[in-house]
N, C-alpha and C. Protein backbone atom coordinates (compact mmCIF):
# COMPACT_ATOMS: atom_id res chain seq x y z
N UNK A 1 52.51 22.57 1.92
CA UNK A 1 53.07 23.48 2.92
C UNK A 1 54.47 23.03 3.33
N UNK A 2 54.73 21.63 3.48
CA UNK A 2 55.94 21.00 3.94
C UNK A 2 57.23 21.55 3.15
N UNK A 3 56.79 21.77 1.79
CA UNK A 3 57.56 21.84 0.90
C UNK A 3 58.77 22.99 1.19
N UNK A 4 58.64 24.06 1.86
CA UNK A 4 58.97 24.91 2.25
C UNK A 4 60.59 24.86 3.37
N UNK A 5 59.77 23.31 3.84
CA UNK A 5 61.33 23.47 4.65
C UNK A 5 61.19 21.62 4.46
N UNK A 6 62.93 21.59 3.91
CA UNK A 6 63.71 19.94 3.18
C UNK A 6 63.97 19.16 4.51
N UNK A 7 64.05 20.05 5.67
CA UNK A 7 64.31 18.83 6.44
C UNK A 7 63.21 18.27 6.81
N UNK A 8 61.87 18.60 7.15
CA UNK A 8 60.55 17.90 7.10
C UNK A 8 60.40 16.86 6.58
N UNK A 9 61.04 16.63 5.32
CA UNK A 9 60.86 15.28 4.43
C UNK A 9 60.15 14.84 4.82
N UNK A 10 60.74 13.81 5.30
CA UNK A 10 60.75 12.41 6.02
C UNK A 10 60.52 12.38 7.43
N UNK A 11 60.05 13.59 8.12
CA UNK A 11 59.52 13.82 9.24
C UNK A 11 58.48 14.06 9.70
N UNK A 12 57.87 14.57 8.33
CA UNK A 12 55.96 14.94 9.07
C UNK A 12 55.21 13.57 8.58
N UNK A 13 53.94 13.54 9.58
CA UNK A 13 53.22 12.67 9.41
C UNK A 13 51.96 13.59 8.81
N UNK A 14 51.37 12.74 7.92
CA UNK A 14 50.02 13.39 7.54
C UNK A 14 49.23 12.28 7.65
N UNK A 15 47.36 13.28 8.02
CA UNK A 15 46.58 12.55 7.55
C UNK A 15 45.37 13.54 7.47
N UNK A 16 44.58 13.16 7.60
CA UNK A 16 42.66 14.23 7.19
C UNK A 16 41.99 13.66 8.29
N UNK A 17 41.53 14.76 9.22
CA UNK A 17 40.43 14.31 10.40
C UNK A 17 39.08 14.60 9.57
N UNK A 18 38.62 15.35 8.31
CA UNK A 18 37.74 15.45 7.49
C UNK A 18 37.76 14.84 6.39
N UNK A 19 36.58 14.26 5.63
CA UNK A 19 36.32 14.36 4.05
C UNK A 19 35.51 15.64 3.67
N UNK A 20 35.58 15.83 2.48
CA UNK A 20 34.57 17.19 2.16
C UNK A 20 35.16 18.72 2.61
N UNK A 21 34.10 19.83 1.81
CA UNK A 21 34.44 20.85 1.60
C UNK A 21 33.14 21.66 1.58
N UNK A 22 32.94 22.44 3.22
CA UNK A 22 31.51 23.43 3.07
C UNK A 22 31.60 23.93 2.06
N UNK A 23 32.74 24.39 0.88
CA UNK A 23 32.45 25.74 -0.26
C UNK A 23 32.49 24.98 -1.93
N UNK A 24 32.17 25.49 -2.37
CA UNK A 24 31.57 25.68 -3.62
C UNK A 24 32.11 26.58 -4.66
N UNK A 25 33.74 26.84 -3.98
CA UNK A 25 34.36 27.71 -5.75
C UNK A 25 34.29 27.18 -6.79
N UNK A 26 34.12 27.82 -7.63
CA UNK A 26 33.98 27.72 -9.20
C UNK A 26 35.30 26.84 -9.83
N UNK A 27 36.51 27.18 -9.45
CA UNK A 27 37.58 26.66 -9.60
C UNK A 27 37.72 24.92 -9.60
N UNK A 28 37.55 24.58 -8.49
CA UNK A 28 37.34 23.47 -7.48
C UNK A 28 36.80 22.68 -7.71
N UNK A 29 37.10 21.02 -7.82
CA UNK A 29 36.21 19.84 -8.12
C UNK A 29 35.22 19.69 -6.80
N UNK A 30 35.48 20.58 -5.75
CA UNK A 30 33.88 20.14 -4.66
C UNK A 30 32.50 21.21 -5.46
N UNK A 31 32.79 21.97 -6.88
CA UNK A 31 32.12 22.72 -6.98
C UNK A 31 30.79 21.90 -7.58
N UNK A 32 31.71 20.89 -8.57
CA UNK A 32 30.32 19.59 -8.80
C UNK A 32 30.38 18.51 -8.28
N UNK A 33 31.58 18.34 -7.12
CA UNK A 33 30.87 17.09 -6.34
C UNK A 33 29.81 17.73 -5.47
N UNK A 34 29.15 18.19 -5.14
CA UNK A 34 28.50 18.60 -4.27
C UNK A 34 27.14 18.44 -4.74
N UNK A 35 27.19 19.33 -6.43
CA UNK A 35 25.94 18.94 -6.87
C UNK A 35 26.00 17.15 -7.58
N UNK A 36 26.94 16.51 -7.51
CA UNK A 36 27.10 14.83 -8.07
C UNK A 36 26.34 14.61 -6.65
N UNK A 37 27.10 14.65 -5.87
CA UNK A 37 26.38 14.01 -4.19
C UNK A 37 25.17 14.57 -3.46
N UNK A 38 24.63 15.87 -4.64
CA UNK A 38 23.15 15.74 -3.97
C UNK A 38 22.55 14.96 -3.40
N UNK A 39 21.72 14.88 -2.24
CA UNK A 39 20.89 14.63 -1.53
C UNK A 39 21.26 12.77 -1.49
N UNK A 40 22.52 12.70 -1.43
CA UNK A 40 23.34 11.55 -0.76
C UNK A 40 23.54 11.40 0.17
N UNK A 41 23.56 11.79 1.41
CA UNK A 41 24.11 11.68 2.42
C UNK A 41 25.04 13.31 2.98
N UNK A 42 25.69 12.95 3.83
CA UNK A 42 26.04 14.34 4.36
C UNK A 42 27.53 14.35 3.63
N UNK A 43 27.95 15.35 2.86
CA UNK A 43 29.39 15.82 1.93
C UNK A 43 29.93 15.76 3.05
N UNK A 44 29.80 16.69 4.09
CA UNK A 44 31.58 17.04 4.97
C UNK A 44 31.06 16.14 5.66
N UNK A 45 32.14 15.16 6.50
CA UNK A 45 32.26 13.99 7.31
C UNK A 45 34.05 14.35 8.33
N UNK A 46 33.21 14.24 9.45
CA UNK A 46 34.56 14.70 10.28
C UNK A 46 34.66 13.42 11.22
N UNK A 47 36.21 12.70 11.28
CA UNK A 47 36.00 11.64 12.34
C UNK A 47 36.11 12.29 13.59
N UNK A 48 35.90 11.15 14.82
CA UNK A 48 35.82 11.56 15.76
C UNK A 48 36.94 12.32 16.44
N UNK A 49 37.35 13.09 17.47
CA UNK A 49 38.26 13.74 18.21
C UNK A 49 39.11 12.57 18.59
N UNK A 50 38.40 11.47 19.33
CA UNK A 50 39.38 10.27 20.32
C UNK A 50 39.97 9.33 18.93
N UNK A 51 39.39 9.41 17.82
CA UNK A 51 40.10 8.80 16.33
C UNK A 51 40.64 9.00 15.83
N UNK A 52 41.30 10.64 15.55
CA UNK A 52 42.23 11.07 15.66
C UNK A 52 43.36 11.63 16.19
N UNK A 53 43.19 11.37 17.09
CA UNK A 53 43.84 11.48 18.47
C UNK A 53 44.89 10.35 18.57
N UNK A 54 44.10 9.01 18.55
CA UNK A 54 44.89 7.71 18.74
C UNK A 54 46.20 7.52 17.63
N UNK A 55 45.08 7.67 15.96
CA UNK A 55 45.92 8.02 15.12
C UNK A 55 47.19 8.63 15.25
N UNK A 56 47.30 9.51 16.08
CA UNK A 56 48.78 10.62 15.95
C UNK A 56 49.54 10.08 17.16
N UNK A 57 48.97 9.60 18.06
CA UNK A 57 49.32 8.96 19.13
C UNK A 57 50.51 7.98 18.65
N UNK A 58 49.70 6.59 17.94
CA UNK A 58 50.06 5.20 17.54
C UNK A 58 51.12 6.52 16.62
N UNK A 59 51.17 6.91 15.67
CA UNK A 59 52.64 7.50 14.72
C UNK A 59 53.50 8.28 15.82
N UNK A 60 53.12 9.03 16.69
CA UNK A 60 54.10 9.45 17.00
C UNK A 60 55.42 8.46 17.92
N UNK A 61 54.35 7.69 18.93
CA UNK A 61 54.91 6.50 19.56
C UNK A 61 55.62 5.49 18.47
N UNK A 62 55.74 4.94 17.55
CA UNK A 62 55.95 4.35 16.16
C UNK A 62 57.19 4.95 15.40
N UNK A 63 56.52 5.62 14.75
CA UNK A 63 57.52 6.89 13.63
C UNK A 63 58.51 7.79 14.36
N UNK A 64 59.50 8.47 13.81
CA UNK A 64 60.43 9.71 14.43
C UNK A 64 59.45 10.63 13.87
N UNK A 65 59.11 11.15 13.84
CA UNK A 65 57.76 12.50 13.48
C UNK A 65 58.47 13.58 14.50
N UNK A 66 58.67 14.73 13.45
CA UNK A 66 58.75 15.70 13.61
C UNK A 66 57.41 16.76 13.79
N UNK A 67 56.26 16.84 13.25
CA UNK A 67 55.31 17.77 12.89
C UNK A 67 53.98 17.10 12.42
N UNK A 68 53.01 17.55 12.30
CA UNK A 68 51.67 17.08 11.81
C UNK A 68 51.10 17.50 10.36
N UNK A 69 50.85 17.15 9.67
CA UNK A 69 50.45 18.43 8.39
C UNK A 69 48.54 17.47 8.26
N UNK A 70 47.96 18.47 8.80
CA UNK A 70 46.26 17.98 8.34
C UNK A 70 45.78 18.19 7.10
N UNK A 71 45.52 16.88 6.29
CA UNK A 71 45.57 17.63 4.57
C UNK A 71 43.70 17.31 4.45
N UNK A 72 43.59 17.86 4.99
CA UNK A 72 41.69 18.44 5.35
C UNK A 72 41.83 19.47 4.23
N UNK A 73 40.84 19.32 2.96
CA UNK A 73 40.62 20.59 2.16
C UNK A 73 40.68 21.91 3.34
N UNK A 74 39.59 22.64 4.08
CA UNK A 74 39.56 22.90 5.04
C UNK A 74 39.45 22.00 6.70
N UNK A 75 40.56 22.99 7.13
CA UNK A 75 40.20 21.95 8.83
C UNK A 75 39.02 22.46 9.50
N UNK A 76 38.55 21.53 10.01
CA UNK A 76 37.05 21.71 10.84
C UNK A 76 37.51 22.58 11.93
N UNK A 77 36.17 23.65 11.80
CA UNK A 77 36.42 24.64 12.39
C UNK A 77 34.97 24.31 13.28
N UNK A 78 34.35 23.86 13.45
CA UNK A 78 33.24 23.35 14.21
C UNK A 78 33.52 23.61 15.95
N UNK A 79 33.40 24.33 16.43
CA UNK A 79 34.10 25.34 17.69
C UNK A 79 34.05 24.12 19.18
N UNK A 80 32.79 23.34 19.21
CA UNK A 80 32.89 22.16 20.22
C UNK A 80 34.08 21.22 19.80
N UNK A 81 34.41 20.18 18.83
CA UNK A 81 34.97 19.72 18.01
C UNK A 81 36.64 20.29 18.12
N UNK A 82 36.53 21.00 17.57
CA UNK A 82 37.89 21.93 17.68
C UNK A 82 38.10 22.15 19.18
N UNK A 83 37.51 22.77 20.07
CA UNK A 83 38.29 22.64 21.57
C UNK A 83 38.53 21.51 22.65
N UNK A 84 37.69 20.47 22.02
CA UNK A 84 38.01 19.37 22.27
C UNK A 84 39.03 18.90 21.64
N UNK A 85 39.37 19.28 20.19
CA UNK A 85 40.68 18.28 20.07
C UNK A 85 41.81 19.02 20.43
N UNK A 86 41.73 20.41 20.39
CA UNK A 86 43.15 21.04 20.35
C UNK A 86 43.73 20.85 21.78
N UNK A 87 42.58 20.82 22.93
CA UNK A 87 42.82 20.19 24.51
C UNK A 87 43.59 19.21 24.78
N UNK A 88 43.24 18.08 23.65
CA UNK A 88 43.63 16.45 23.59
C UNK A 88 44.85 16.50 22.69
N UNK A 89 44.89 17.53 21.81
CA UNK A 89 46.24 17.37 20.92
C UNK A 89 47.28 18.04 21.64
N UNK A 90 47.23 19.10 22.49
CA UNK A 90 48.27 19.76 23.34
C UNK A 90 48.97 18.81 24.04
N UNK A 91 47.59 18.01 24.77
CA UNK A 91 48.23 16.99 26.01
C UNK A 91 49.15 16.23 25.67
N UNK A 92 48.46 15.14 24.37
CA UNK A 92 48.86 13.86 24.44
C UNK A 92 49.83 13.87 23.22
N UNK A 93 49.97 15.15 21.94
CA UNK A 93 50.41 15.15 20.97
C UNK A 93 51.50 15.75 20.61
N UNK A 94 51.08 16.57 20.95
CA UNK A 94 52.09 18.31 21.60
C UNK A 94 53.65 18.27 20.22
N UNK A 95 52.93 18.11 19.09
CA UNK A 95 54.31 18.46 18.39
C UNK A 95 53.37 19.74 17.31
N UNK A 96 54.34 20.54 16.31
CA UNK A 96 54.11 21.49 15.35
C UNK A 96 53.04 21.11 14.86
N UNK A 97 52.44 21.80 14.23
CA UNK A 97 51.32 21.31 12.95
C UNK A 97 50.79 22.52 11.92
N UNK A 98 50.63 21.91 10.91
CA UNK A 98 49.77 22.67 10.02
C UNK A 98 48.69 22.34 9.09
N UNK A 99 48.12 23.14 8.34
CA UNK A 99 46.91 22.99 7.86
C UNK A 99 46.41 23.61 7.38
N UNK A 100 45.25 23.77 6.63
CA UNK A 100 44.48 24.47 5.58
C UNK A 100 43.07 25.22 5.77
N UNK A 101 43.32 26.75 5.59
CA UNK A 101 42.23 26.89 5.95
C UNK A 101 41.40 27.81 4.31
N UNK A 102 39.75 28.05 5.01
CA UNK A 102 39.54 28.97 3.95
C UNK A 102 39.52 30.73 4.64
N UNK A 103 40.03 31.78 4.03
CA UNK A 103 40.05 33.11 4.68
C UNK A 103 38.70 33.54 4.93
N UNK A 104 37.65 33.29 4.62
CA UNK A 104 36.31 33.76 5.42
C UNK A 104 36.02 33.40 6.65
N UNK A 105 36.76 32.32 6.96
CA UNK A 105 36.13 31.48 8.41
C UNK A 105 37.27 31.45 9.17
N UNK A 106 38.53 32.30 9.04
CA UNK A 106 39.51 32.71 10.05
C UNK A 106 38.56 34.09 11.05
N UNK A 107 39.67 33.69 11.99
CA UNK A 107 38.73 34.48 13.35
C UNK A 107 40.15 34.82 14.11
N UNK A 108 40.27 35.74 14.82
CA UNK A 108 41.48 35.82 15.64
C UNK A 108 41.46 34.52 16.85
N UNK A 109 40.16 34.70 17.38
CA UNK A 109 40.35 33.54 18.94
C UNK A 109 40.50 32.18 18.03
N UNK A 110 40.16 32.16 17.29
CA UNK A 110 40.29 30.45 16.62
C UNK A 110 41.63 30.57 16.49
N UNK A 111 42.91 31.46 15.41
CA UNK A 111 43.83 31.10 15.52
C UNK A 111 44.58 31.18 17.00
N UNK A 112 44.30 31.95 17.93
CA UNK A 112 44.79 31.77 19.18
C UNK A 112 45.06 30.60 19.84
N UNK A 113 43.68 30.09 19.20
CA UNK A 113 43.31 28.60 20.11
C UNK A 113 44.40 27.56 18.90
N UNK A 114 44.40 27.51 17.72
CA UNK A 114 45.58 26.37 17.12
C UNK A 114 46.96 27.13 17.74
N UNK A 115 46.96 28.29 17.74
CA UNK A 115 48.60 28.45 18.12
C UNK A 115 48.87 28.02 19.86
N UNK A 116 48.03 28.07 20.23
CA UNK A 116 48.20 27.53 21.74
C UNK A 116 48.42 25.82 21.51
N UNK A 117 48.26 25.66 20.53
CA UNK A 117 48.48 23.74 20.39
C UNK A 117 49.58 23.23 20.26
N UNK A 118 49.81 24.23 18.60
CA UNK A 118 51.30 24.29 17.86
C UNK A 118 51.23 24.75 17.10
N UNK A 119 50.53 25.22 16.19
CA UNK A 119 50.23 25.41 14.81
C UNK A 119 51.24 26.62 14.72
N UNK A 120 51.94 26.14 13.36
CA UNK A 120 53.30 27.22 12.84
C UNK A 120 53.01 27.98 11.67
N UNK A 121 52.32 26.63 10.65
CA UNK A 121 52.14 26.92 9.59
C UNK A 121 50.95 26.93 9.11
N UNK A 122 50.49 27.75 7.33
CA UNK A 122 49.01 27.14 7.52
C UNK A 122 48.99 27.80 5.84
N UNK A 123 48.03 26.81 5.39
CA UNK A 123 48.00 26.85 3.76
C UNK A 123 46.40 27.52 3.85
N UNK A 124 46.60 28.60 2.88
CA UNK A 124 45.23 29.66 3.42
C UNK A 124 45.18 29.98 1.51
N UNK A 125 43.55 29.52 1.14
CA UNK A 125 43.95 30.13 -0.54
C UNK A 125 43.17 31.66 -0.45
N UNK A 126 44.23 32.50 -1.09
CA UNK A 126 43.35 33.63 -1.78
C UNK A 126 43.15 33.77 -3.48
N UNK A 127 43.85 33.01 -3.96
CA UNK A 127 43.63 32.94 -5.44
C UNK A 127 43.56 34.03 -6.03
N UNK A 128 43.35 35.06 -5.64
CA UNK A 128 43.65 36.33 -6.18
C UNK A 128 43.60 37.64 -5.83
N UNK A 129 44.40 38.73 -5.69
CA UNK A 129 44.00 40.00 -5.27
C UNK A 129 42.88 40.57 -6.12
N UNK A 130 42.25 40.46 -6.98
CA UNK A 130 41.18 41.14 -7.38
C UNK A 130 40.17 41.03 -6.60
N UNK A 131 39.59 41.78 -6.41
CA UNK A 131 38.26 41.22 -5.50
C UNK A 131 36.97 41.22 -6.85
N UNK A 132 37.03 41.34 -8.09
CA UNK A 132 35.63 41.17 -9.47
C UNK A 132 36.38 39.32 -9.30
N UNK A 133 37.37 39.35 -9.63
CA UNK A 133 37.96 37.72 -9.84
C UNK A 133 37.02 37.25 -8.94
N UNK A 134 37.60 37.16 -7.77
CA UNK A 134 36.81 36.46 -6.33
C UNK A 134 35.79 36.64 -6.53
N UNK A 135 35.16 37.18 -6.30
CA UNK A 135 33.29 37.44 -6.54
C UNK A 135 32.86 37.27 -8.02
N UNK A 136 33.23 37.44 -8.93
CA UNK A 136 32.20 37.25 -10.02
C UNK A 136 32.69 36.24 -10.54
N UNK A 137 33.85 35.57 -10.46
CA UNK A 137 34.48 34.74 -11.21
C UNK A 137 34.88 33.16 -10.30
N UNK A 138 35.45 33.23 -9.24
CA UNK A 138 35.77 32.40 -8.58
C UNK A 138 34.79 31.99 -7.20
N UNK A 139 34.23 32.79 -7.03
CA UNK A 139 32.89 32.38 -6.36
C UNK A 139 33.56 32.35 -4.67
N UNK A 140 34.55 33.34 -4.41
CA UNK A 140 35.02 33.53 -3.41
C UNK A 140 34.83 34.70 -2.81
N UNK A 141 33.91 34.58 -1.93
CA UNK A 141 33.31 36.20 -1.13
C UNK A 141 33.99 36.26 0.01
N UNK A 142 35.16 37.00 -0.44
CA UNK A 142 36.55 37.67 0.77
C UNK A 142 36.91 38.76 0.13
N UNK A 143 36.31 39.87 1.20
CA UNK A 143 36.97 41.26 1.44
C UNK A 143 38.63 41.64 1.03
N UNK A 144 39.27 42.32 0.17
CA UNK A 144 40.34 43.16 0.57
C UNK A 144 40.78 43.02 2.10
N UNK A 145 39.56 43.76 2.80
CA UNK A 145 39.83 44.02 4.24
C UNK A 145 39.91 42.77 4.62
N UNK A 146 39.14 41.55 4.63
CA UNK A 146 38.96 40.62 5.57
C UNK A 146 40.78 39.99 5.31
N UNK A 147 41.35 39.85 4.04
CA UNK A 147 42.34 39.27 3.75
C UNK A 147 43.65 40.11 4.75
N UNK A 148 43.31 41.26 4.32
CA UNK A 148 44.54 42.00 4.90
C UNK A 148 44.67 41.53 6.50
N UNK A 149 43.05 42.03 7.20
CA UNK A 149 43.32 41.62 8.50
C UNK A 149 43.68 40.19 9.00
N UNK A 150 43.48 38.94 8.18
CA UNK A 150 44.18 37.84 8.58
C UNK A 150 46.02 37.78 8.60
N UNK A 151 46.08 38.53 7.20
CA UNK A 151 47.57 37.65 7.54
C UNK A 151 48.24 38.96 8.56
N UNK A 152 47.43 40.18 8.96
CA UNK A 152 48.21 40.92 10.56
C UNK A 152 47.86 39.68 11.48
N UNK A 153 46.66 38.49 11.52
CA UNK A 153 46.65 38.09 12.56
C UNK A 153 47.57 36.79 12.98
N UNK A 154 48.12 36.05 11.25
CA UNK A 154 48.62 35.35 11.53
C UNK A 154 50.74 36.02 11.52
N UNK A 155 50.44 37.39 11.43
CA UNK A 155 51.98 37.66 11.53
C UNK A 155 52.06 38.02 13.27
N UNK A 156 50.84 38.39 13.89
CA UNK A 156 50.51 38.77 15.38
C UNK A 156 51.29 37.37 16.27
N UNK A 157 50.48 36.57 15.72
CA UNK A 157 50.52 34.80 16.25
C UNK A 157 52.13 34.33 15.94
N UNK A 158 52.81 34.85 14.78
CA UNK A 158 53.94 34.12 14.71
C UNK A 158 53.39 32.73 13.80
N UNK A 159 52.72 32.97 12.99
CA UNK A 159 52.30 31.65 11.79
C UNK A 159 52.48 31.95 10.90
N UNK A 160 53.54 31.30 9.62
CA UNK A 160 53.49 31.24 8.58
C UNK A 160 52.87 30.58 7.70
N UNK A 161 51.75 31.96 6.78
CA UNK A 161 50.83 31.42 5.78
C UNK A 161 51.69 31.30 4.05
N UNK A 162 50.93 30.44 3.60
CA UNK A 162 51.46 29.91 2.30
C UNK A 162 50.35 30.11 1.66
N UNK A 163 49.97 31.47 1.02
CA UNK A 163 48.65 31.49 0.18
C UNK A 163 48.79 31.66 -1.19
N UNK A 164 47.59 30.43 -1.07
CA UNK A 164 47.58 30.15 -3.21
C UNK A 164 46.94 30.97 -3.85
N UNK A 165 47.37 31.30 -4.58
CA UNK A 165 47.45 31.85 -6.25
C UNK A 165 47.34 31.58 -7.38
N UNK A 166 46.42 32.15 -8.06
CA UNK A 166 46.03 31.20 -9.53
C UNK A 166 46.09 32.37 -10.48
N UNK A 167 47.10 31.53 -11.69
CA UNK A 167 47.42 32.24 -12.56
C UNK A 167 46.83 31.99 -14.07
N UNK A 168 47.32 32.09 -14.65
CA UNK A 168 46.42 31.96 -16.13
C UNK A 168 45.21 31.45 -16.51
N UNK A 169 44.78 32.62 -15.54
CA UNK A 169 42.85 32.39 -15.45
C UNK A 169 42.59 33.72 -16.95
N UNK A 170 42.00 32.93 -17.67
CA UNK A 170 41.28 33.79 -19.15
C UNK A 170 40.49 34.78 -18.79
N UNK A 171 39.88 34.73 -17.52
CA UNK A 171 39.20 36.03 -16.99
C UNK A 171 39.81 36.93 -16.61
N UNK A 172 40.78 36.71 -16.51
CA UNK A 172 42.00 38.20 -15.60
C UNK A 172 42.36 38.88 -16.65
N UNK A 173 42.35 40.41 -16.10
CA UNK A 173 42.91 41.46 -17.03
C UNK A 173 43.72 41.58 -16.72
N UNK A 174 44.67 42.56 -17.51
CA UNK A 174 45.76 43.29 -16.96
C UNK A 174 45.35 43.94 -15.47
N UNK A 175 44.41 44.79 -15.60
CA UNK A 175 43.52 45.65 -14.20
C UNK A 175 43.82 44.84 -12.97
N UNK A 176 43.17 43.62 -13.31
CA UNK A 176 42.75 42.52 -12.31
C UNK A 176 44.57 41.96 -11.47
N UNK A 177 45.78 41.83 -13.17
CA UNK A 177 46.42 41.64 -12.37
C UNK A 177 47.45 42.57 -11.53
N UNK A 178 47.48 43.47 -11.79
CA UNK A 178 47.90 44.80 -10.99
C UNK A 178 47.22 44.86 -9.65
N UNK A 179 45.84 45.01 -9.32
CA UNK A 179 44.90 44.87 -8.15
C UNK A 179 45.81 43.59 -7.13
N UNK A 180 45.89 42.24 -8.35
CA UNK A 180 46.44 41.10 -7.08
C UNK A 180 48.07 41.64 -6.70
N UNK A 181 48.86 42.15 -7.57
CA UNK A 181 49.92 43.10 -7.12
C UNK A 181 49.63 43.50 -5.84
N UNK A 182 49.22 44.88 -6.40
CA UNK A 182 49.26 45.73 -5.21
C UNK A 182 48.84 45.12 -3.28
N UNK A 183 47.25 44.16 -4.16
CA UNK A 183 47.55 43.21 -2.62
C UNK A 183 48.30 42.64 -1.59
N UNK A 184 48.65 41.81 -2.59
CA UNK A 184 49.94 41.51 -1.99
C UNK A 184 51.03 42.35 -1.30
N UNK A 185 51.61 43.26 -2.15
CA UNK A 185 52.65 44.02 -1.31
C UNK A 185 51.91 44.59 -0.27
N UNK A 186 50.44 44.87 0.09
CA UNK A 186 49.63 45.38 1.33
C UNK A 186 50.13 44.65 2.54
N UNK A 187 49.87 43.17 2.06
CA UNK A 187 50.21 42.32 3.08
C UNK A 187 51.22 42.18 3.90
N UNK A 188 50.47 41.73 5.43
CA UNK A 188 51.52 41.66 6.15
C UNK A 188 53.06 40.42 5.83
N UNK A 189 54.17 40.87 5.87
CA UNK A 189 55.46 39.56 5.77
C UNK A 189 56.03 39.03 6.92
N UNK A 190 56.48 37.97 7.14
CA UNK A 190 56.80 37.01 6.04
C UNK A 190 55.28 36.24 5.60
N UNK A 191 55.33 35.75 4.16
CA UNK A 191 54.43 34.88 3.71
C UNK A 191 55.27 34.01 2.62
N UNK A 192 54.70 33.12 2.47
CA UNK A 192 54.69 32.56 1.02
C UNK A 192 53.62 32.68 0.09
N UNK A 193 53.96 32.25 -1.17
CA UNK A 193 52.81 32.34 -2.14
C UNK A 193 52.99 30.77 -2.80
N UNK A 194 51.90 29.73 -3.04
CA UNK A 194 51.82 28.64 -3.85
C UNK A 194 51.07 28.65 -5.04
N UNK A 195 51.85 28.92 -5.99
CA UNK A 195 51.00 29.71 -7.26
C UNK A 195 51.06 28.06 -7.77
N UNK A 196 49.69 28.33 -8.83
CA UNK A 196 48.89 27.30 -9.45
C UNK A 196 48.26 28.02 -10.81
N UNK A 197 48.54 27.51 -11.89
CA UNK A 197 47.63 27.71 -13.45
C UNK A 197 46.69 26.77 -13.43
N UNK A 198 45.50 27.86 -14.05
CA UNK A 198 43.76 27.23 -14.29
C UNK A 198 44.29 26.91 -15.75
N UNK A 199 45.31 26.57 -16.41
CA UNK A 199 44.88 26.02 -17.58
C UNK A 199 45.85 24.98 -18.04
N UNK A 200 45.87 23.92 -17.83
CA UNK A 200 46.57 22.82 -18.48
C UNK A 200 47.51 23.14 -19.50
């Protein structure tokens, strides 16, 4: 996401308040860690609120930090969890941030609640306007509709999304790629796009 703007460099701090990934795309190495870490222990692992907290604390007091970037596959959206930290990150943290989400589990009051923190930016994958891709192929069950209505909510909020895109997937038709066309231009602007090839 940083990539987007050069003066960030050397200004954002990163780190992951999570390990793990609730989903299971086809695409995705959590698609067989999940079944590797069967009945191991619990996959998603979130540290505590006051542990990451201190974390950004000790860098910001420390480092010149400009911004936060949470490189959480997805950020925990766990609704106790989350209003507890975004409370504690306003207070004590109170700089930009961004982060990654998945488009099924965006909500309008959730982004309300990160943009009341700071949140500017936010790396959101759709991998493709087809919706046969997504569902039969990529194992991603998101609506046309559900997509469209996020990025009105994150152009509502004033957040710029950076959504990925995957290209030279052997399953895509011509059909399929016209459909992710037309999506796109549906969408609300400004956005970015972080395109990515499924084939080495």
């Amino acid at each position: 996401i940083s990539s987007y703007d050069p003066k960030l460099r050397y200004s954002q701090y990163e780190l992951m308040a999570s390990r793990g990934c609730q989903f299971v795309c086809s695409f995705c190495i959590n698609s067989y860690l999940h079944r590797a870490y069967k009945d191991k222990g619990k996959f998603l692992r979130n540290r505590s609120v006051d542990n990451v907290i201190k974390e950004l604390v000790d860098a910001k007091n420390k480092l010149k930090i400009k911004e936060i970037f949470f490189y959480d596959e997805i950020f925990i959206l766990d609704e106790d969890w989350l209003d507890e930290f975004l409370e504690k990150y306003r207070k004590q943290v109170n700089l930009p941030f961004s982060l990654c989400l998945h488009p099924s589990i965006v909500k309008e009051r959730i982004i309300k609640k990160f943009k009341y923190a700071g949140l500017d930016r936010v790396g959101i994958g759709n991998q493709s306007g087809s919706k046969r891709l997504r569902y039969e192929v990529l194992d991603r069950f998101v609506t046309d509709e559900k997509i469209l209505e996020i990025a009105k909510i994150f152009k509502k909020y004033k957040i710029i999304a950076t959504w990925d895109i995957i290209l030279d997937n052997p399953y895509e038709t011509e059909a399929d790629m016209e459909e992710s066309m037309n999506l796109l231009l549906k969408m609300e602007r400004p956005y970015n796009l972080s395109v990515f090839s499924l084939i080495n």
